[in-house]
N, C-alpha and C. Protein backbone atom coordinates (compact mmCIF):
# COMPACT_ATOMS: atom_id res chain seq x y z
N UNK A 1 -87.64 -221.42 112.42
CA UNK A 1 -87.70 -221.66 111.00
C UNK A 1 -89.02 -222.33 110.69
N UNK A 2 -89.34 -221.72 109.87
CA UNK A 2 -91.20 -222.49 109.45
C UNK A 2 -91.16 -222.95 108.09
N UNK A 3 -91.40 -224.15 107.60
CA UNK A 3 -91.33 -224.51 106.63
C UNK A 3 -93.16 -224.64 105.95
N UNK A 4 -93.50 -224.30 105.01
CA UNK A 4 -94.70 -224.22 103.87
C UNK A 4 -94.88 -225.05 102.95
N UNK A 5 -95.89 -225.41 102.54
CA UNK A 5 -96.25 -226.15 101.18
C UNK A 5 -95.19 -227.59 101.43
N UNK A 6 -95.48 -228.04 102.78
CA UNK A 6 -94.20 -229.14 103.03
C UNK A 6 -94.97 -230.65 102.29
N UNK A 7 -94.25 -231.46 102.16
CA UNK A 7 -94.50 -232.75 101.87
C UNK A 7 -93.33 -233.61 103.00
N UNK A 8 -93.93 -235.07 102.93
CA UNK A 8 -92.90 -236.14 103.93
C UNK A 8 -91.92 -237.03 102.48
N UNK A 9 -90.79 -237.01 102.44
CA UNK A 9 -90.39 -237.94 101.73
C UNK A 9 -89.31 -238.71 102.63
N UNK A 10 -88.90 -239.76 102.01
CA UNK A 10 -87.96 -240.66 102.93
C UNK A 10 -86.57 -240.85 102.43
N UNK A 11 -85.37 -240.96 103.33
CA UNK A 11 -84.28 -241.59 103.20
C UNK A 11 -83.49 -242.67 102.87
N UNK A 12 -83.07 -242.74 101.32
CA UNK A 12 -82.15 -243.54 101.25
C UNK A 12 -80.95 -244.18 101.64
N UNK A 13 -81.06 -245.41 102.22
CA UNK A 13 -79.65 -245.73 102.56
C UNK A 13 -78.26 -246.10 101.83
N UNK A 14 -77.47 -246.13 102.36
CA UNK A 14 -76.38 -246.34 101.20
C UNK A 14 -75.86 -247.79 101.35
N UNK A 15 -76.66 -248.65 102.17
CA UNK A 15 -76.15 -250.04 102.13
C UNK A 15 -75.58 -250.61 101.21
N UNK A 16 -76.18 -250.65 99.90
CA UNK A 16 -75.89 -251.41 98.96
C UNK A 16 -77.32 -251.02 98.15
N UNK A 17 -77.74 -252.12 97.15
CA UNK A 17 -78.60 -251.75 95.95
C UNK A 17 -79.80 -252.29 97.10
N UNK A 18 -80.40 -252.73 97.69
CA UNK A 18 -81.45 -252.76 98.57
C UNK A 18 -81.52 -252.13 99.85
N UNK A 19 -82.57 -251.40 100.24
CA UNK A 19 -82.74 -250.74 101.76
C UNK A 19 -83.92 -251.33 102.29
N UNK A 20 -83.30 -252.15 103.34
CA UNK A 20 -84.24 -252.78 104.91
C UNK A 20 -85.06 -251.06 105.27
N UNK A 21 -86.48 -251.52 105.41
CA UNK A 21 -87.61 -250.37 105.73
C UNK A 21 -86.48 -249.92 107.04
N UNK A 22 -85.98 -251.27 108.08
CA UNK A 22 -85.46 -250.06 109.70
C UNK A 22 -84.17 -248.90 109.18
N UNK A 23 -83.79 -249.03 107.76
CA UNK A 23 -82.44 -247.79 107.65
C UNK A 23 -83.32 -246.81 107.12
N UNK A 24 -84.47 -246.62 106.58
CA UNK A 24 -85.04 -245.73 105.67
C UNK A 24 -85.15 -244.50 106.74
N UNK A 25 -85.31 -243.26 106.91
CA UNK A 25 -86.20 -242.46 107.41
C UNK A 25 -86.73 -241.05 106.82
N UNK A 26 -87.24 -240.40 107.63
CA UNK A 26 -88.50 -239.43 107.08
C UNK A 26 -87.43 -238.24 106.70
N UNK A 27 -87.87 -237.16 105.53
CA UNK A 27 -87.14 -235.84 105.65
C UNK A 27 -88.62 -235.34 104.98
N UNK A 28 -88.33 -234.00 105.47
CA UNK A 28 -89.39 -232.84 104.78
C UNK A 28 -89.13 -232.32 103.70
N UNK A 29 -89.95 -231.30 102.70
CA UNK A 29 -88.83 -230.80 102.22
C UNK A 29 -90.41 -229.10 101.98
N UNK A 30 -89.94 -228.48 101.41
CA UNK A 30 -90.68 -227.32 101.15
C UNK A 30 -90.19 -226.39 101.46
N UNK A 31 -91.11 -224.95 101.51
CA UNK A 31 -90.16 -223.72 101.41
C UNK A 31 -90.13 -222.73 102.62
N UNK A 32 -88.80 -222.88 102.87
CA UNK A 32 -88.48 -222.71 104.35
C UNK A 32 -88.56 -221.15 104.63
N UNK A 33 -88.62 -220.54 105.21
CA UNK A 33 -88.64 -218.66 106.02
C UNK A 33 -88.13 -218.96 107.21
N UNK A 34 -87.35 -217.71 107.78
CA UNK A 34 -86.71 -217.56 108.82
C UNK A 34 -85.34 -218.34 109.38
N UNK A 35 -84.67 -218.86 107.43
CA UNK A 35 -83.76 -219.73 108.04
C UNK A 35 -82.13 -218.90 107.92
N UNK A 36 -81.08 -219.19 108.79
CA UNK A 36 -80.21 -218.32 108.80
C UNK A 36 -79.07 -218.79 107.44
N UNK A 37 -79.80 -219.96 106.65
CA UNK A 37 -78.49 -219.81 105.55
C UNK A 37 -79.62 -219.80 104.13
N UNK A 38 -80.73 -220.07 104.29
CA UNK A 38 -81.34 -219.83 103.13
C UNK A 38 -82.48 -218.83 102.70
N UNK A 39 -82.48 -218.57 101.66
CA UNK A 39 -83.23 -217.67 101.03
C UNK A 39 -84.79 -217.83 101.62
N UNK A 40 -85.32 -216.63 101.79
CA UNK A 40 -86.93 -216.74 102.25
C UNK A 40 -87.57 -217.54 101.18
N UNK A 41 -88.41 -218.48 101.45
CA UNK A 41 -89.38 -219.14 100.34
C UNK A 41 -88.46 -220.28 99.30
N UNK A 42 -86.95 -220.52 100.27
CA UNK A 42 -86.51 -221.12 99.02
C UNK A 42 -86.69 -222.93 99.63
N UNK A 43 -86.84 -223.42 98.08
CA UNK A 43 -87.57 -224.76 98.58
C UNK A 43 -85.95 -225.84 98.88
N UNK A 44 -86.15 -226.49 100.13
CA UNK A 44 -85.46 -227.22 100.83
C UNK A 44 -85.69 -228.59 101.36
N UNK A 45 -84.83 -229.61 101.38
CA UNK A 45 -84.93 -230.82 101.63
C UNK A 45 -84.16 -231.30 103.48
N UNK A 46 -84.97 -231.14 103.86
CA UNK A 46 -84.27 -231.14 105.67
C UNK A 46 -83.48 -232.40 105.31
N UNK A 47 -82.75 -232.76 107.03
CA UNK A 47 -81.97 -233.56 106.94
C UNK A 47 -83.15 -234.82 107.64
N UNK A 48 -82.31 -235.58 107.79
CA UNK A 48 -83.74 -236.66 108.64
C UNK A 48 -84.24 -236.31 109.66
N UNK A 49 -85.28 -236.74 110.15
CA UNK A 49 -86.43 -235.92 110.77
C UNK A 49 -86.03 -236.73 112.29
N UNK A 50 -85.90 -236.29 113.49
CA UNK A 50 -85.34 -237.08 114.37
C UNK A 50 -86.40 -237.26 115.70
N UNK A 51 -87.22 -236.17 115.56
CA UNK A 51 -88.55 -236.39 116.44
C UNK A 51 -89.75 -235.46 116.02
N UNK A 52 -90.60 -235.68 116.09
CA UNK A 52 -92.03 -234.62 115.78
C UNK A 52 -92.99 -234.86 116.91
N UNK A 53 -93.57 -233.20 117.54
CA UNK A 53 -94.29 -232.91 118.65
C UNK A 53 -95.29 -231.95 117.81
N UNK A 54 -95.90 -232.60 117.27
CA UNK A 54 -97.16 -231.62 117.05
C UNK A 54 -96.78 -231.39 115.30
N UNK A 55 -96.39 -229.61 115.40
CA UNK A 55 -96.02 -229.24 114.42
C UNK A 55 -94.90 -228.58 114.60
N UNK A 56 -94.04 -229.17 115.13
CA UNK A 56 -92.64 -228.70 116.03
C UNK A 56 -91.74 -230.38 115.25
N UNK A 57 -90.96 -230.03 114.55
CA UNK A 57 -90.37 -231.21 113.75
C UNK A 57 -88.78 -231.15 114.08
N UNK A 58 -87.68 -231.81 114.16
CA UNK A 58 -86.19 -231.32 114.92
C UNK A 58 -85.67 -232.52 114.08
N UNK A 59 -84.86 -232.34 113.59
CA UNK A 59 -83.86 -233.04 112.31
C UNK A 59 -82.48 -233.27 113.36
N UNK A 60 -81.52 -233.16 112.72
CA UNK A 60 -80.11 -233.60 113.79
C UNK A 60 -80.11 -232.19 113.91
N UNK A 61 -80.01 -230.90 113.29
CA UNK A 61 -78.91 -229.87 113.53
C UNK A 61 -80.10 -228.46 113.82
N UNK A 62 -81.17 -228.94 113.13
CA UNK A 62 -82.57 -227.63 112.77
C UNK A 62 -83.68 -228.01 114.21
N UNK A 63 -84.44 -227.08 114.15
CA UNK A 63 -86.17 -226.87 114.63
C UNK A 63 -86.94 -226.28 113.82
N UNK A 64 -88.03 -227.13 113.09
CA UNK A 64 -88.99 -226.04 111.82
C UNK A 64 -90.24 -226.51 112.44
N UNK A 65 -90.88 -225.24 112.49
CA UNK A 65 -92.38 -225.17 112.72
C UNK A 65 -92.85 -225.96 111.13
N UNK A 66 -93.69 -226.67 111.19
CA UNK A 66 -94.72 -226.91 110.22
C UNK A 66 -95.78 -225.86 109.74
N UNK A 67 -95.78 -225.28 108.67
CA UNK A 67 -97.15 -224.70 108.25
C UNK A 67 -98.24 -224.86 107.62
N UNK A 68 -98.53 -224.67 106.41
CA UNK A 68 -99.45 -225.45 105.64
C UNK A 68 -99.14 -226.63 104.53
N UNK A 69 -99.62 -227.69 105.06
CA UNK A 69 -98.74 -228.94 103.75
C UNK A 69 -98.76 -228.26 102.18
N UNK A 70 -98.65 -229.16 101.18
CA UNK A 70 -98.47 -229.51 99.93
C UNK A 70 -99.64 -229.56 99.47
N UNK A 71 -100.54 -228.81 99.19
CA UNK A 71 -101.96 -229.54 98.55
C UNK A 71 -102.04 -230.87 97.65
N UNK A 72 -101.08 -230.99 97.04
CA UNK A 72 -100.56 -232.19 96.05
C UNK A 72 -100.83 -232.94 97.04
N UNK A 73 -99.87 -232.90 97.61
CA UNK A 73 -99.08 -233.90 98.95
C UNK A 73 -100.43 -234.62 99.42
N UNK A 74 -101.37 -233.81 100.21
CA UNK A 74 -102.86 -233.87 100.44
C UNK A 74 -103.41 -234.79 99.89
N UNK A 75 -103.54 -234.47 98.38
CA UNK A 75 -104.27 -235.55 97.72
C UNK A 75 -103.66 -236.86 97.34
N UNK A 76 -102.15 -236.93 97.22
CA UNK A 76 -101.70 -238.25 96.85
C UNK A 76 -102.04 -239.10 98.60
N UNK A 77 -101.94 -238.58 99.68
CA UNK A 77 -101.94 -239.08 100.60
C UNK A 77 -103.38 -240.16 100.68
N UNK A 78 -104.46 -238.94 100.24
CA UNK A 78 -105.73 -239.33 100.22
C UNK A 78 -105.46 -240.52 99.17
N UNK A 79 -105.90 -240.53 98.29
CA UNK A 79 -105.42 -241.31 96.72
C UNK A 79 -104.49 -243.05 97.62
N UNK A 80 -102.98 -242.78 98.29
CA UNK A 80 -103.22 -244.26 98.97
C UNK A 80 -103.09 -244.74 99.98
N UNK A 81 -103.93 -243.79 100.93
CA UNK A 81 -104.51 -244.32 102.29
C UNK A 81 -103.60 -244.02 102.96
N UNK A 82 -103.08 -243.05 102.79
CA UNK A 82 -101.75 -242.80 103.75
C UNK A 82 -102.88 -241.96 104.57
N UNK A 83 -101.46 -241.58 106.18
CA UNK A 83 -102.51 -240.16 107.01
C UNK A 83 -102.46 -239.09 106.23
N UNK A 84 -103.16 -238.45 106.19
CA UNK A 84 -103.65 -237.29 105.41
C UNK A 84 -103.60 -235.48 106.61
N UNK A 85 -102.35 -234.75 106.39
CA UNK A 85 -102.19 -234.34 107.14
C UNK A 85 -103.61 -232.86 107.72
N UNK A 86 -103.59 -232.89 109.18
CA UNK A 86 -104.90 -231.96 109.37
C UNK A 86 -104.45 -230.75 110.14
N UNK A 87 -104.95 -229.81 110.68
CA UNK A 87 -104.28 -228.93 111.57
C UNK A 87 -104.02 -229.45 113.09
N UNK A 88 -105.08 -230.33 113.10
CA UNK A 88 -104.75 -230.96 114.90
C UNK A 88 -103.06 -232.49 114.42
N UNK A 89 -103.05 -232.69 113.35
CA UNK A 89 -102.03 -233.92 113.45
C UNK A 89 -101.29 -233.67 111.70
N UNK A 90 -100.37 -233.11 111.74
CA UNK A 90 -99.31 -232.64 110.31
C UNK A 90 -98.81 -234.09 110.36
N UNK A 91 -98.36 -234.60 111.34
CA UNK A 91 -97.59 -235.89 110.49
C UNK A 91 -98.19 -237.19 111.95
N UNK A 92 -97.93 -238.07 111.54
CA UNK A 92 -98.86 -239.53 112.39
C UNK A 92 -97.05 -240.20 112.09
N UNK A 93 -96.56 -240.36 113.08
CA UNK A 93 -95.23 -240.85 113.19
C UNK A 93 -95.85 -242.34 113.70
N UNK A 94 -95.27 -243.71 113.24
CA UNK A 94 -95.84 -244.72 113.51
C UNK A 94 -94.42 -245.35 114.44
């Protein structure tokens, strides 16, 4: 499954009305091909992101290749100093 035009957004917890940064985590979301329940190109929100090797990303249940980010995405990254994703490094997992 290869996901396109991806961006990183993060997970809300359901603690209560505040979330500690250690419950938060990463999900993708953009428009997925080659997946066996959704539409080619249709835009999708993965589940949390559970390890990333490159551009090889694995959630609890999926495997999606990374393809080309979000151009948006790109520039808000740039804009506040976030990593800014490249072809040698899509996401900088800290």
């Amino acid at each position: 499954m290869i996901l396109e035009n991806w961006s990183m957004t993060s997970t809300a917890s359901v603690i209560g009305e505040y979330d500690p940064p250690e419950c938060r985590g990463m999900q993708i979301q953009g428009n997925v091909y080659d997946h066996p329940y959704y539409h080619e190109g249709e835009h999708i929100t993965t589940s949390r992101v559970q390890e990333v090797a490159g551009h090889v990303v694995r959630t609890l249940n999926s495997v999606y290749t990374l393809g080309e980010p979000d151009p948006k995405y790109i520039e808000w990254c740039r804009q506040q100093g976030c990593h800014v994703p490249t072809p040698d490094s899509p996401i900088e997992v800290r």
